[in-house]
C-alpha atoms as a PDB file:
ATOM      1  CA  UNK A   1       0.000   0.000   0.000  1.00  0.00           C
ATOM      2  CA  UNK A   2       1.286   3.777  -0.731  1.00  0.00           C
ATOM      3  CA  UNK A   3       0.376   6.875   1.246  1.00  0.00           C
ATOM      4  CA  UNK A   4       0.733  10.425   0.451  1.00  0.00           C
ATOM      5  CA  UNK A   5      -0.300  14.064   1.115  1.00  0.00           C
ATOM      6  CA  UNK A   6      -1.719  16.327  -1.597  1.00  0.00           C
ATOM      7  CA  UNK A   7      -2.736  19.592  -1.919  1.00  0.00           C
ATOM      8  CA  UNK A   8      -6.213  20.515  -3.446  1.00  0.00           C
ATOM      9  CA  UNK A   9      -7.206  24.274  -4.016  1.00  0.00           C
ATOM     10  CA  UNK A  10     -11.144  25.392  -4.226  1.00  0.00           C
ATOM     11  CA  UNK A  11     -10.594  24.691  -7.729  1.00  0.00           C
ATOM     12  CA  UNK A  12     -10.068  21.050  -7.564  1.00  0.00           C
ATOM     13  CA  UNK A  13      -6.450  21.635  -9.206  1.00  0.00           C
ATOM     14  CA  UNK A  14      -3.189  21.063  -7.118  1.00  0.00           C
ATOM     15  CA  UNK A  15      -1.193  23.409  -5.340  1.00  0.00           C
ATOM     16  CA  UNK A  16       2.024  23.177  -3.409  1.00  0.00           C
ATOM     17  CA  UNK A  17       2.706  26.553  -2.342  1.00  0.00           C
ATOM     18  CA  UNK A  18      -0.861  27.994  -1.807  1.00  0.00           C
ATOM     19  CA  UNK A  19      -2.821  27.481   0.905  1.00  0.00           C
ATOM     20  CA  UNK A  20      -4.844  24.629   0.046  1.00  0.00           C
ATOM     21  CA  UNK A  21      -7.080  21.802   1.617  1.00  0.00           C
ATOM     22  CA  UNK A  22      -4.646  18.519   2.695  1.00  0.00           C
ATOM     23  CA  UNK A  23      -5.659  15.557   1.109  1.00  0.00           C
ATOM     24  CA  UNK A  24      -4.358  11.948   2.241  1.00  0.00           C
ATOM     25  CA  UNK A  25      -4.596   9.454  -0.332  1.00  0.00           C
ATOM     26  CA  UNK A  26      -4.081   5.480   0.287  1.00  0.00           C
ATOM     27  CA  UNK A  27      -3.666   2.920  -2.341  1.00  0.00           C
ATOM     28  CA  UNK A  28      -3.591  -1.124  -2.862  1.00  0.00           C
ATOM     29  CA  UNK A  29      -1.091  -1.045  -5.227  1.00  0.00           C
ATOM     30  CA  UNK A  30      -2.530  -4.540  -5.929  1.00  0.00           C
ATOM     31  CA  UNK A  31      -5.461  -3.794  -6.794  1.00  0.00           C
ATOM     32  CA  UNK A  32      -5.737   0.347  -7.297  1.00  0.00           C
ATOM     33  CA  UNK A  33      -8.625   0.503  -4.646  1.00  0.00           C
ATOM     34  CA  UNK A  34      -8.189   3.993  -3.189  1.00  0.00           C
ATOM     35  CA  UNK A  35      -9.181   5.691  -0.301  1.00  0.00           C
ATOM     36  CA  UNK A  36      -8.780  10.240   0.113  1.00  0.00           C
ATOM     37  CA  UNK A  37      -9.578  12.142   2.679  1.00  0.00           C
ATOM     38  CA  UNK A  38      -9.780  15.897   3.482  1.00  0.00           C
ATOM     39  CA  UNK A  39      -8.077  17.324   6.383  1.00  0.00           C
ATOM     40  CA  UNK A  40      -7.120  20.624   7.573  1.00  0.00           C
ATOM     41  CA  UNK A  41      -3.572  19.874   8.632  1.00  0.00           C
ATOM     42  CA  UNK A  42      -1.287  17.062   8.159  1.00  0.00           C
ATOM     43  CA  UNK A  43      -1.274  16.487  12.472  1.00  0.00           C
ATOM     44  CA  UNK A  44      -4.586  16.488  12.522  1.00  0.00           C
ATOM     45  CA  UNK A  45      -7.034  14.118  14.709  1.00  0.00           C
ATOM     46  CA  UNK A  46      -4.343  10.632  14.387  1.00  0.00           C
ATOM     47  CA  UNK A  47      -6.228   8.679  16.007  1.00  0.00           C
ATOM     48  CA  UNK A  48      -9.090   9.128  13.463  1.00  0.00           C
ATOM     49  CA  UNK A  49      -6.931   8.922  10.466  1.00  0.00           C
ATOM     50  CA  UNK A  50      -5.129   5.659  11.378  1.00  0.00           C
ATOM     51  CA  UNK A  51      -9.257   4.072  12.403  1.00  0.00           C
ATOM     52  CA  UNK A  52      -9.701   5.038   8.382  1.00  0.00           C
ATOM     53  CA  UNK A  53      -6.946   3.760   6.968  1.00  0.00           C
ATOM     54  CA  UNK A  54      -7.639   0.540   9.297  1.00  0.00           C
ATOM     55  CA  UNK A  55     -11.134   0.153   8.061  1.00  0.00           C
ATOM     56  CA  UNK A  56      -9.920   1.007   4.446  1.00  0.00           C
ATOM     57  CA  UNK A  57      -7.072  -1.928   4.917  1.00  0.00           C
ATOM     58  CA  UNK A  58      -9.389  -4.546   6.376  1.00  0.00           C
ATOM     59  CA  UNK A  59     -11.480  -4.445   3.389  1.00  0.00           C
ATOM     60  CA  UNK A  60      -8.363  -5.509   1.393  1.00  0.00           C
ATOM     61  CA  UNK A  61      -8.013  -8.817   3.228  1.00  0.00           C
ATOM     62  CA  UNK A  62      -4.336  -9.029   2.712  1.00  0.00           C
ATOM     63  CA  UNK A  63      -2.602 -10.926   5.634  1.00  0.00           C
ATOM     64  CA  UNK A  64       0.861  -8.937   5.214  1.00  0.00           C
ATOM     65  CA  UNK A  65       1.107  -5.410   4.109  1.00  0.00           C
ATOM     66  CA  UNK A  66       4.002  -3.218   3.111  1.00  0.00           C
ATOM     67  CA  UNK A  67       3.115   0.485   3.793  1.00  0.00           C
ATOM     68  CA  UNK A  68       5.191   3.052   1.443  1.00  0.00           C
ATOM     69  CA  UNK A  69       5.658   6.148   1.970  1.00  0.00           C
ATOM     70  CA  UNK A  70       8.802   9.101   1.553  1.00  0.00           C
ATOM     71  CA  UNK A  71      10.622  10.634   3.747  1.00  0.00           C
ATOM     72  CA  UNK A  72       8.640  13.368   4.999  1.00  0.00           C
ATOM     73  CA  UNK A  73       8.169  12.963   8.762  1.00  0.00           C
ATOM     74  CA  UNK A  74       4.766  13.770   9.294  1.00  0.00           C
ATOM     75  CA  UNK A  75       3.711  10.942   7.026  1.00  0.00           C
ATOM     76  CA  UNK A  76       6.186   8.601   8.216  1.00  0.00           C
ATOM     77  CA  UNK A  77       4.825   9.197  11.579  1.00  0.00           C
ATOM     78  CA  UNK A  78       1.281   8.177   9.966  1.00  0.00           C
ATOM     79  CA  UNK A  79       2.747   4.958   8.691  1.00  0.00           C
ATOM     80  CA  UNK A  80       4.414   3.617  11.864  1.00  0.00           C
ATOM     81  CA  UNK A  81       1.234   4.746  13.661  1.00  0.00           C
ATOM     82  CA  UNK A  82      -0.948   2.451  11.333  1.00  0.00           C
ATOM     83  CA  UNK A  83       1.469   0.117  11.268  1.00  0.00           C
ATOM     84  CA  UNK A  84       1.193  -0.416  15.140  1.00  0.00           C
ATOM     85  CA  UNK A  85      -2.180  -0.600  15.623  1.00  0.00           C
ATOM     86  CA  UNK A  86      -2.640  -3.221  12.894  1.00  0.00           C
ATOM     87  CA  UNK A  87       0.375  -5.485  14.262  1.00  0.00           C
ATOM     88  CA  UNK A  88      -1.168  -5.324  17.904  1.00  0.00           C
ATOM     89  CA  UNK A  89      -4.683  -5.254  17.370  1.00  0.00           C
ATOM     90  CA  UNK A  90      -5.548  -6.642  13.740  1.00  0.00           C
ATOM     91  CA  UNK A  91      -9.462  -6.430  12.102  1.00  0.00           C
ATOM     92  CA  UNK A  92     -11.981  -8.657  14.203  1.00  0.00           C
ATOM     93  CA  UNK A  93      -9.640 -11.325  15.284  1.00  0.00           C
ATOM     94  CA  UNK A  94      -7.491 -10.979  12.218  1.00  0.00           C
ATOM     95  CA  UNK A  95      -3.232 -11.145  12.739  1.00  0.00           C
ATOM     96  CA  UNK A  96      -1.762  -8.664  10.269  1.00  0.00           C
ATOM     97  CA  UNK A  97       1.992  -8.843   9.743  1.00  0.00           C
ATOM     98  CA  UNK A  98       2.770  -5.030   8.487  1.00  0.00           C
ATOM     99  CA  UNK A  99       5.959  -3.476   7.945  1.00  0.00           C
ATOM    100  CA  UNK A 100       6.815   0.405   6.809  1.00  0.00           C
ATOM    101  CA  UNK A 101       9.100   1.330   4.228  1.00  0.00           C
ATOM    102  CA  UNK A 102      10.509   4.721   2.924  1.00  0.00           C
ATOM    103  CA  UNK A 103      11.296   5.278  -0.690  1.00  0.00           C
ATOM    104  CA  UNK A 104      14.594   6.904  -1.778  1.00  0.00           C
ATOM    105  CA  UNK A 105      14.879  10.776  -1.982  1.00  0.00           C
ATOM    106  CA  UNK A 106      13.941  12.461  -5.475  1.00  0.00           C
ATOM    107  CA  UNK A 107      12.224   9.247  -6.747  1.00  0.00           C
ATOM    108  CA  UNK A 108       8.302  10.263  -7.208  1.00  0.00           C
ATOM    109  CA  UNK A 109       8.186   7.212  -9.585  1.00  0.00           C
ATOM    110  CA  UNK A 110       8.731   4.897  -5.978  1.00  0.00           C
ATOM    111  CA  UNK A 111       5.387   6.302  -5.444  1.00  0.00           C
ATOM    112  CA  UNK A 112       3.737   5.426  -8.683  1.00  0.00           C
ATOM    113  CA  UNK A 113       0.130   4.424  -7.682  1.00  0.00           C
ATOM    114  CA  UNK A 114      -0.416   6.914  -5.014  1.00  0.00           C
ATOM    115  CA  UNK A 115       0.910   9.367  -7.407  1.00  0.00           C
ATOM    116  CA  UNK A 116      -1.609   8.240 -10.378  1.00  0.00           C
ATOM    117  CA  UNK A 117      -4.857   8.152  -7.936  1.00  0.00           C
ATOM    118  CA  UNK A 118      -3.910  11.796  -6.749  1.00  0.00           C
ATOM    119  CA  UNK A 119      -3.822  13.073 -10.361  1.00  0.00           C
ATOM    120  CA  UNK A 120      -7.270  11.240 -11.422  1.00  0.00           C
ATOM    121  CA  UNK A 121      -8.807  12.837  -7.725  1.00  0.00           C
ATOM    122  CA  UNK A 122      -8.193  16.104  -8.698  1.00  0.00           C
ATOM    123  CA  UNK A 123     -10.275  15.553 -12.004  1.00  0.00           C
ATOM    124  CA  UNK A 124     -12.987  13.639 -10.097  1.00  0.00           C
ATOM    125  CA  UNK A 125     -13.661  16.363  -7.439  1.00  0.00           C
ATOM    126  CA  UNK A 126     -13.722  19.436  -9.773  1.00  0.00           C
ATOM    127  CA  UNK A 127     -16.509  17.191 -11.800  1.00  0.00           C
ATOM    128  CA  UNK A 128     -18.170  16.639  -8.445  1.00  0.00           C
ATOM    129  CA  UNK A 129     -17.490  20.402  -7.471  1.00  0.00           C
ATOM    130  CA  UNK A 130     -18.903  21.566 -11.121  1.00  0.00           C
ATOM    131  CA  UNK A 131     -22.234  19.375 -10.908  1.00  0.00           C
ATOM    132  CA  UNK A 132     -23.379  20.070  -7.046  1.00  0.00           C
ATOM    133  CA  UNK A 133     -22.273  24.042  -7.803  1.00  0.00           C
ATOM    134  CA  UNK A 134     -24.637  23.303 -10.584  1.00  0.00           C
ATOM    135  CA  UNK A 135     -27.271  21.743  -8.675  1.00  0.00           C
ATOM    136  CA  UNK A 136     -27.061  24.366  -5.804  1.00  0.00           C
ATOM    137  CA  UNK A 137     -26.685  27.763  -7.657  1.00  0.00           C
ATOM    138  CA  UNK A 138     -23.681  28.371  -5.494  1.00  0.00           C
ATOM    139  CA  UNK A 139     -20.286  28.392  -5.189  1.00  0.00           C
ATOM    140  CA  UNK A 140     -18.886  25.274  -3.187  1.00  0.00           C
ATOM    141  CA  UNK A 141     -15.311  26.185  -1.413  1.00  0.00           C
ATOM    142  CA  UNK A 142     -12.865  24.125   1.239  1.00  0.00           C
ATOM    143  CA  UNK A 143     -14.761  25.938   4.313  1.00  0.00           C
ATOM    144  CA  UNK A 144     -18.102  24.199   3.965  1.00  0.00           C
ATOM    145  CA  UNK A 145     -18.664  20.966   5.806  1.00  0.00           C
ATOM    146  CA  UNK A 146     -19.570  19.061   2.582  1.00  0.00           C
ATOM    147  CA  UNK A 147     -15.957  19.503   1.261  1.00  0.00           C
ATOM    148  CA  UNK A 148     -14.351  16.833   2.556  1.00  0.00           C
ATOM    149  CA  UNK A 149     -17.358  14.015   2.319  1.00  0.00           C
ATOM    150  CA  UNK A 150     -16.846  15.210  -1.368  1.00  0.00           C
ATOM    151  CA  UNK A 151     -13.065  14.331  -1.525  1.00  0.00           C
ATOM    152  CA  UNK A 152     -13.999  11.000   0.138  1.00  0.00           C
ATOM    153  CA  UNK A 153     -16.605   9.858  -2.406  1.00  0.00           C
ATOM    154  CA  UNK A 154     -14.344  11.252  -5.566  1.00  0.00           C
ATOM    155  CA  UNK A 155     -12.091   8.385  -4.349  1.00  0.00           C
ATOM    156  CA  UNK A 156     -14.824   5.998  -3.070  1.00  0.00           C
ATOM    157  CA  UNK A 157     -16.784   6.461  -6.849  1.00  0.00           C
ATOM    158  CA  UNK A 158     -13.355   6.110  -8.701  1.00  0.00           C
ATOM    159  CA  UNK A 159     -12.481   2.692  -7.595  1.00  0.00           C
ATOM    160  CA  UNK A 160     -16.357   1.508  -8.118  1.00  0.00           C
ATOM    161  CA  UNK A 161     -16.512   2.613 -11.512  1.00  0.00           C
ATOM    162  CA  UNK A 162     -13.530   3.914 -12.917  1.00  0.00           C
ATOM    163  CA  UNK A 163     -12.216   1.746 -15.557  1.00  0.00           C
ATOM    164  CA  UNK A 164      -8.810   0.287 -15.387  1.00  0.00           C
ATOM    165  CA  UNK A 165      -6.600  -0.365 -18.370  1.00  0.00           C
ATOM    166  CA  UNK A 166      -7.425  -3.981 -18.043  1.00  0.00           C
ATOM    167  CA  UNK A 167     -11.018  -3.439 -18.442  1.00  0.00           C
ATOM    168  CA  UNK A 168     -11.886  -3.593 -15.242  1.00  0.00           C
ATOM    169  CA  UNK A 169     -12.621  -1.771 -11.866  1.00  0.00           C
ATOM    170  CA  UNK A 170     -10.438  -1.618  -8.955  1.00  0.00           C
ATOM    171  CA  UNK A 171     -13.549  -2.864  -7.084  1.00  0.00           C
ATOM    172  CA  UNK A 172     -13.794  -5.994  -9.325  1.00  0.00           C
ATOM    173  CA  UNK A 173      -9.826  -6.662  -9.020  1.00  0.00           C
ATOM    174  CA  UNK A 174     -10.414  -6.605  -5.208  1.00  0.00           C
ATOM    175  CA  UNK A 175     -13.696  -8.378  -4.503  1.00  0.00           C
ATOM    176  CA  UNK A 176     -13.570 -10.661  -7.688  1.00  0.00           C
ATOM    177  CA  UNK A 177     -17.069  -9.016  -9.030  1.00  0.00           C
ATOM    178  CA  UNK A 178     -18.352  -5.778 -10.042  1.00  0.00           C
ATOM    179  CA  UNK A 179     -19.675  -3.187  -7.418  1.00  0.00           C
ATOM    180  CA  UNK A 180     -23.475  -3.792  -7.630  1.00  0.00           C
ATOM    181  CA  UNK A 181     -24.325  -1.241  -4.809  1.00  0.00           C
ATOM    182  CA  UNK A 182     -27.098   1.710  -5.200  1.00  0.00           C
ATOM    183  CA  UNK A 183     -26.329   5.202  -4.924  1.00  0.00           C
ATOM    184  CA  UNK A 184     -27.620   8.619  -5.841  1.00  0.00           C
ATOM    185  CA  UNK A 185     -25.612  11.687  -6.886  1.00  0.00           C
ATOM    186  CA  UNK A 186     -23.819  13.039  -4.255  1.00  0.00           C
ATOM    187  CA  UNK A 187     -25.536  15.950  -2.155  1.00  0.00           C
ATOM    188  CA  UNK A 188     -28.960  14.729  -3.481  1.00  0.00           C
ATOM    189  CA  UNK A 189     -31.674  15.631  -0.913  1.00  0.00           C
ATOM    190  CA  UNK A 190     -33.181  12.306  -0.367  1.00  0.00           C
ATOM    191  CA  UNK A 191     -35.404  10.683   2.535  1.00  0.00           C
ATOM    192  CA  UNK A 192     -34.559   8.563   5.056  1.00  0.00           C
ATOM    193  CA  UNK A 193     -36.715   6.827   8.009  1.00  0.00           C
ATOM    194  CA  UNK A 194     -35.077   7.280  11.543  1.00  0.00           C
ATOM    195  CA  UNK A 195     -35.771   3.958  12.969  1.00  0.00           C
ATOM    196  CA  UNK A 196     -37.218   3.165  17.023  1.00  0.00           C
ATOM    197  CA  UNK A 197     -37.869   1.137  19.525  1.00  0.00           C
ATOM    198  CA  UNK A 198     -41.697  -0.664  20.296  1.00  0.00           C
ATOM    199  CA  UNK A 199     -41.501   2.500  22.930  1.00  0.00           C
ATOM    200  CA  UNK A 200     -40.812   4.750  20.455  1.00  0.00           C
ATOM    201  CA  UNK A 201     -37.498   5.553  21.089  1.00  0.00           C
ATOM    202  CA  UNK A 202     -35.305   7.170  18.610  1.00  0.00           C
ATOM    203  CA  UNK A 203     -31.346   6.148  18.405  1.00  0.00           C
ATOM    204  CA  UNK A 204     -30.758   9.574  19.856  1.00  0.00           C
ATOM    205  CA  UNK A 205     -32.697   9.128  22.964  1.00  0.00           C
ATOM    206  CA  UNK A 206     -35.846  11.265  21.780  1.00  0.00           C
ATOM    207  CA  UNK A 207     -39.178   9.848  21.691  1.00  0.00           C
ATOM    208  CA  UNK A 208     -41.266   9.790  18.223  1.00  0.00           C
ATOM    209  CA  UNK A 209     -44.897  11.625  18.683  1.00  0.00           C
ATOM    210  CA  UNK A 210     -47.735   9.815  16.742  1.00  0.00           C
ATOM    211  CA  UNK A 211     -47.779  13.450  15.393  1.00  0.00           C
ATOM    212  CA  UNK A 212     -44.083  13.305  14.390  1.00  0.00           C
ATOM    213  CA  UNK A 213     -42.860  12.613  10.567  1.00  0.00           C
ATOM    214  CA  UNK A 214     -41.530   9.221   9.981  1.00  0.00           C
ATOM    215  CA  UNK A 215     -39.404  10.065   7.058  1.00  0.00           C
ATOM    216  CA  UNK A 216     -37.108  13.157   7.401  1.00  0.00           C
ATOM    217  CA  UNK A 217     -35.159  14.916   4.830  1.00  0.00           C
ATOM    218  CA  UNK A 218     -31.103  14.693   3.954  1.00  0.00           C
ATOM    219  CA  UNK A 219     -27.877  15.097   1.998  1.00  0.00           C
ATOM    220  CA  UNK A 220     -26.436  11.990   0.365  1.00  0.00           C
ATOM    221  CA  UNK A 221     -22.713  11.970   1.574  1.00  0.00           C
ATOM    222  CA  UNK A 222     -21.353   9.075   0.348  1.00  0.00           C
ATOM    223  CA  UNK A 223     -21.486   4.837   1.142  1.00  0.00           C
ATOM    224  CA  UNK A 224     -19.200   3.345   4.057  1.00  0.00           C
ATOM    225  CA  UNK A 225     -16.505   1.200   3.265  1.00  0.00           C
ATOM    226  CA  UNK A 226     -16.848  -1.866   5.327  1.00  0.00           C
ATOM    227  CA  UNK A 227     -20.591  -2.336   5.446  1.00  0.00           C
ATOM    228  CA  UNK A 228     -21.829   0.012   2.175  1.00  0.00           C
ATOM    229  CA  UNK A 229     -24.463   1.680   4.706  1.00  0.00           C
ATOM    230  CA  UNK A 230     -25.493   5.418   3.263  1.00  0.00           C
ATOM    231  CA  UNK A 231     -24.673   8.676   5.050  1.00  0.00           C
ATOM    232  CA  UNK A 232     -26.389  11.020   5.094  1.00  0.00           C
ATOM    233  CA  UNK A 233     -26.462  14.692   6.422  1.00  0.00           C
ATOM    234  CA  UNK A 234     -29.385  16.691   7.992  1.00  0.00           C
ATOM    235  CA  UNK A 235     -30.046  19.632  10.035  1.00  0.00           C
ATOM    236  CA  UNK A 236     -29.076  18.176  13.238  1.00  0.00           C
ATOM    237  CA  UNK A 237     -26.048  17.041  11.645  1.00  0.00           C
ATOM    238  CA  UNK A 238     -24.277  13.767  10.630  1.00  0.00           C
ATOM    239  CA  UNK A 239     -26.221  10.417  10.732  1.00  0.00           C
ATOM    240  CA  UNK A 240     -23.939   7.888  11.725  1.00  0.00           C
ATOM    241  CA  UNK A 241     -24.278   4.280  10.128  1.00  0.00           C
ATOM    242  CA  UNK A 242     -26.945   1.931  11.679  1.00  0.00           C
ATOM    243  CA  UNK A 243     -28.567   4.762  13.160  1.00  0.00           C
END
């Protein structure tokens, strides 16, 4: 697997001097399934950036794993960091023998399939960007919350459906079939039924009313990785999965 930062301006184009969104891209170089994600600084929330790339690696099934990275610190930090908590603790019961490995200074080409997936996620966000700006009447920029589900689903749509040079997805290389899920464009408003208990109880504690809407509105955000539940956005704010 390769990992490495990018920079993505409001544009969707890259930038290395300008200040610009942080993007963290991981790749099966096996297979070309990718994973991005938005953040707004390199250090920023660990702990929830190695539980992604976990979930993103478990999917794989791969029993060993060599993670790739360069030199710089901050992402070498990243590495060892996932690299730990895959040794100790594994996926569900599973042993994972994972080691780290640096590529030699001034090679980009040691960092081939990272390096491809960053240029194609650039392309597939300003077409996101372009059709919800389209959709909204408004400019979409880095400082709204729906940025970085955006980023995500670029790279979670790209190794669904984006054809490979062998004719097939990354998806179908990984899984062995093609990606069969549902989904609607991304920031569609779409419905979704909060489910309770026989009491009445919502996941959130609240009761339902008899007088109280069963189906309330939200944003499509995108499909989890592990499971392929929906997420979806709404007033009150994220809707976790299974909620």
């Amino acid at each position: 697997m390769q990992m490495d930062f990018s920079y993505l301006k409001a544009d969707g184009s890259e930038a290395v001097e300008d200040p610009a969104e942080v993007v963290l891209t991981v790749v099966d170089c096996q297979t070309g399934l990718c994973h991005s994600m938005s953040l707004p600084a390199k250090n920023f929330e660990k702990n929830y950036v190695v539980k992604t790339i976990k979930e993103f690696v478990a999917q794989l099934g791969h029993r060993s794993l060599a993670i790739r990275t360069d030199g710089e610190p901050m992402i070498v930090q990243l590495a060892e960091a996932v690299r730990d908590e895959l040794t100790q603790h594994g996926w569900k019961g599973t042993t994972l023998r994972v080691t780290t490995e640096k590529t030699p200074r001034y090679s980009p080409q040691s960092l081939g399939s990272v390096g491809a997936a960053q240029a194609m996620l650039k392309g597939d966000v300003l077409c996101l960007r372009s059709s919800l700006e389209e959709a909204l009447g408004r400019e979409v920029n880095p400082t709204m919350s729906i940025w970085p589900w955006m980023v995500r689903h670029a790279s979670w749509t790209r190794s669904r459906f984006g054809i490979k040079a062998n004719r097939r997805t990354a998806f179908e290389d990984c899984f062995g079939h093609p990606y069969t899920g549902q989904i609607v464009p991304f920031g569609e408003m779409i419905l979704f039924k909060m489910p309770s208990s026989h009491a009445g109880r919502r996941p959130q504690g609240q009761r339902q009313l008899k007088g109280d809407f069963s189906w309330e509105k939200a944003v499509f955000l995108g499909k989890t990785l592990e499971s392929d539940e929906y997420l979806m956005g709404t007033r009150q704010g994220f809707i976790p999965p299974g909620q």
